[in-house]
Structures are given as C-alpha cells and as structure tokens.
C-alpha atoms as a PDB file:
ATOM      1  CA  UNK A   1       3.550  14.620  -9.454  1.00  0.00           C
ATOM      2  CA  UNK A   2       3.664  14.460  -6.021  1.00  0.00           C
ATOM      3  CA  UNK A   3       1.172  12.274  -3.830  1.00  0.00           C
ATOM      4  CA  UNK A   4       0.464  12.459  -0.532  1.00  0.00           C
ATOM      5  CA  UNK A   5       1.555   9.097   1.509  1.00  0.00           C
ATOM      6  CA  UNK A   6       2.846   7.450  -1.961  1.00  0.00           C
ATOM      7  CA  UNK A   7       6.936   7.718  -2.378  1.00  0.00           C
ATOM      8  CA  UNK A   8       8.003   6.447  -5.556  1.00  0.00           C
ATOM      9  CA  UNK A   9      11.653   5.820  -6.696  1.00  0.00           C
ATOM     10  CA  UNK A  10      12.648   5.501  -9.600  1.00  0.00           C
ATOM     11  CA  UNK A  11      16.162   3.533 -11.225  1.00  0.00           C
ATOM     12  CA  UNK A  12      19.014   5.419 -12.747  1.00  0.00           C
ATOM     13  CA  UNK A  13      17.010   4.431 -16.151  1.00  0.00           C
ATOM     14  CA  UNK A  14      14.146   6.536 -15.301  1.00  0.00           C
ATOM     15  CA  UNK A  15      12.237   3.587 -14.377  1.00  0.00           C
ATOM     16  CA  UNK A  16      10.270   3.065 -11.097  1.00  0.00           C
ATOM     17  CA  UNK A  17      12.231   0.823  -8.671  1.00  0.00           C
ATOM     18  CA  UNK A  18       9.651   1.163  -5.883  1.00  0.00           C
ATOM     19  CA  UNK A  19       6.509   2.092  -4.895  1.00  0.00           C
ATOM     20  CA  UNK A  20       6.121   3.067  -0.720  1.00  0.00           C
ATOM     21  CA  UNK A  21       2.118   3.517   0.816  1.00  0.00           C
ATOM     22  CA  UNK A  22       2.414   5.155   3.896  1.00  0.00           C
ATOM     23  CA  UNK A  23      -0.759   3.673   5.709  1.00  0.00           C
ATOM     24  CA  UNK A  24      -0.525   6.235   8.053  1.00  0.00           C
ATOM     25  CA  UNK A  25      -1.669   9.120   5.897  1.00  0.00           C
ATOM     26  CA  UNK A  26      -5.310   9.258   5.875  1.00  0.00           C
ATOM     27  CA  UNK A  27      -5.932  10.193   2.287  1.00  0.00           C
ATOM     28  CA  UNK A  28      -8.547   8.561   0.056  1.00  0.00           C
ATOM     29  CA  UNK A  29      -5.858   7.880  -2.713  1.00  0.00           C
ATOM     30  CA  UNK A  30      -3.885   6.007  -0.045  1.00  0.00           C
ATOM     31  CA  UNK A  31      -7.220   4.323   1.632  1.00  0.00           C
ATOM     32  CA  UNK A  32      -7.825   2.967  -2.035  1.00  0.00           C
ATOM     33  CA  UNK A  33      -5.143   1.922  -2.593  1.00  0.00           C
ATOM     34  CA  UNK A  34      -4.781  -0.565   0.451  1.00  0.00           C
ATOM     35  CA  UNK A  35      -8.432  -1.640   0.006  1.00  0.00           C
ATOM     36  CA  UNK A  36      -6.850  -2.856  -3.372  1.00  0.00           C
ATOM     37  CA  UNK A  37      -3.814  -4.589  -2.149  1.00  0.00           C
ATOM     38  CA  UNK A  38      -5.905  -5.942   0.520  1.00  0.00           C
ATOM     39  CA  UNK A  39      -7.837  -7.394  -2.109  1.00  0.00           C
ATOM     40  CA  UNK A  40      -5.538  -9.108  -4.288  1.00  0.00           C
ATOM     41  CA  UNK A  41      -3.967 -10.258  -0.986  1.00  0.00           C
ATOM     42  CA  UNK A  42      -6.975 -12.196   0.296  1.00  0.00           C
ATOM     43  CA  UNK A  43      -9.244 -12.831  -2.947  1.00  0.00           C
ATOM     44  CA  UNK A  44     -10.309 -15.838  -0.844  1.00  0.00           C
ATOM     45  CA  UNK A  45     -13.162 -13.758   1.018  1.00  0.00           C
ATOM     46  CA  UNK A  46     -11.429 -13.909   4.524  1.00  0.00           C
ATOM     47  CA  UNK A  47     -12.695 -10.785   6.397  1.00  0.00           C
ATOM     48  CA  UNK A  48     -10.005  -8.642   8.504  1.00  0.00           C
ATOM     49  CA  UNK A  49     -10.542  -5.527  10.238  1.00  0.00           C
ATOM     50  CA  UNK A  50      -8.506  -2.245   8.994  1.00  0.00           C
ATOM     51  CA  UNK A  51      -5.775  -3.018  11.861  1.00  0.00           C
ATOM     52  CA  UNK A  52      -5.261  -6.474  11.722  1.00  0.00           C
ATOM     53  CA  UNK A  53      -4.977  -5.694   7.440  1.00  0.00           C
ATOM     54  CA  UNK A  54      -2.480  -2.823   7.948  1.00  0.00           C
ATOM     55  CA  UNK A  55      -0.710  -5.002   9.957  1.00  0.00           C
ATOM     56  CA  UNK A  56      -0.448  -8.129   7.606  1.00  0.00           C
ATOM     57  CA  UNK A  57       0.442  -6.335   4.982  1.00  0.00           C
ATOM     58  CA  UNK A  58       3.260  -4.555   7.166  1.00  0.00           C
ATOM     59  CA  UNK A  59       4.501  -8.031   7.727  1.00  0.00           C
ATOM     60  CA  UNK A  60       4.387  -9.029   4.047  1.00  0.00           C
ATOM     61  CA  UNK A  61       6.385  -5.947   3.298  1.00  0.00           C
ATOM     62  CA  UNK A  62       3.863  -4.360   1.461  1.00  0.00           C
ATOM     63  CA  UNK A  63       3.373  -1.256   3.357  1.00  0.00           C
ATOM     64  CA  UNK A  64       5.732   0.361   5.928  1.00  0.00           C
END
C-alpha cells in the first residue's frame, strides 16, 4: 500500500529496514503520526510548538 509522506523499505528478507515520515506532507496520517513520536519523545510534559518539534526530531534523525 502506498502512503502519502511514509516511505518504507524493506530488507532483501521481506522485512522492513526503515520507516521515512516526510513532515512536509500535510496529511492527517503523517500529522498523527508525529504527534505520536513527539509523544514518546517528550513523555515528560515539556510543551514545544509544531516547528521547534519538527525540528528536534529532524535532529534526532527521526524525520527528514
């Protein structure tokens, strides 16, 4: 199935390798989805704005 923003690849095996967000595609799929990493990423309540989040997690390799 093919996703909007998400790129996945996947190992000789069959197996995904890797999972790429592109946080520039506006989708709600993709807008989930960083709301979730952004979650796990800062359980500790800290509050960010959307930029200054799709920029740390650019920085932590989690999105390009």
């Amino acid at each position: 199935m093919k996703l909007a923003g998400i790129k996945t690849e996947y190992t000789p095996k069959g197996k995904v390798k890797r999972i790429t967000i592109n946080a520039n595609v506006k989708t709600d799929l993709v807008e989930d989805l960083i709301d979730t990493i952004l979650y796990e990423e800062r359980k500790d309540g800290e509050f960010v704005s959307e930029n200054e989040a799709i920029e740390f997690l650019r920085k932590n390799g989690k999105i390009k």
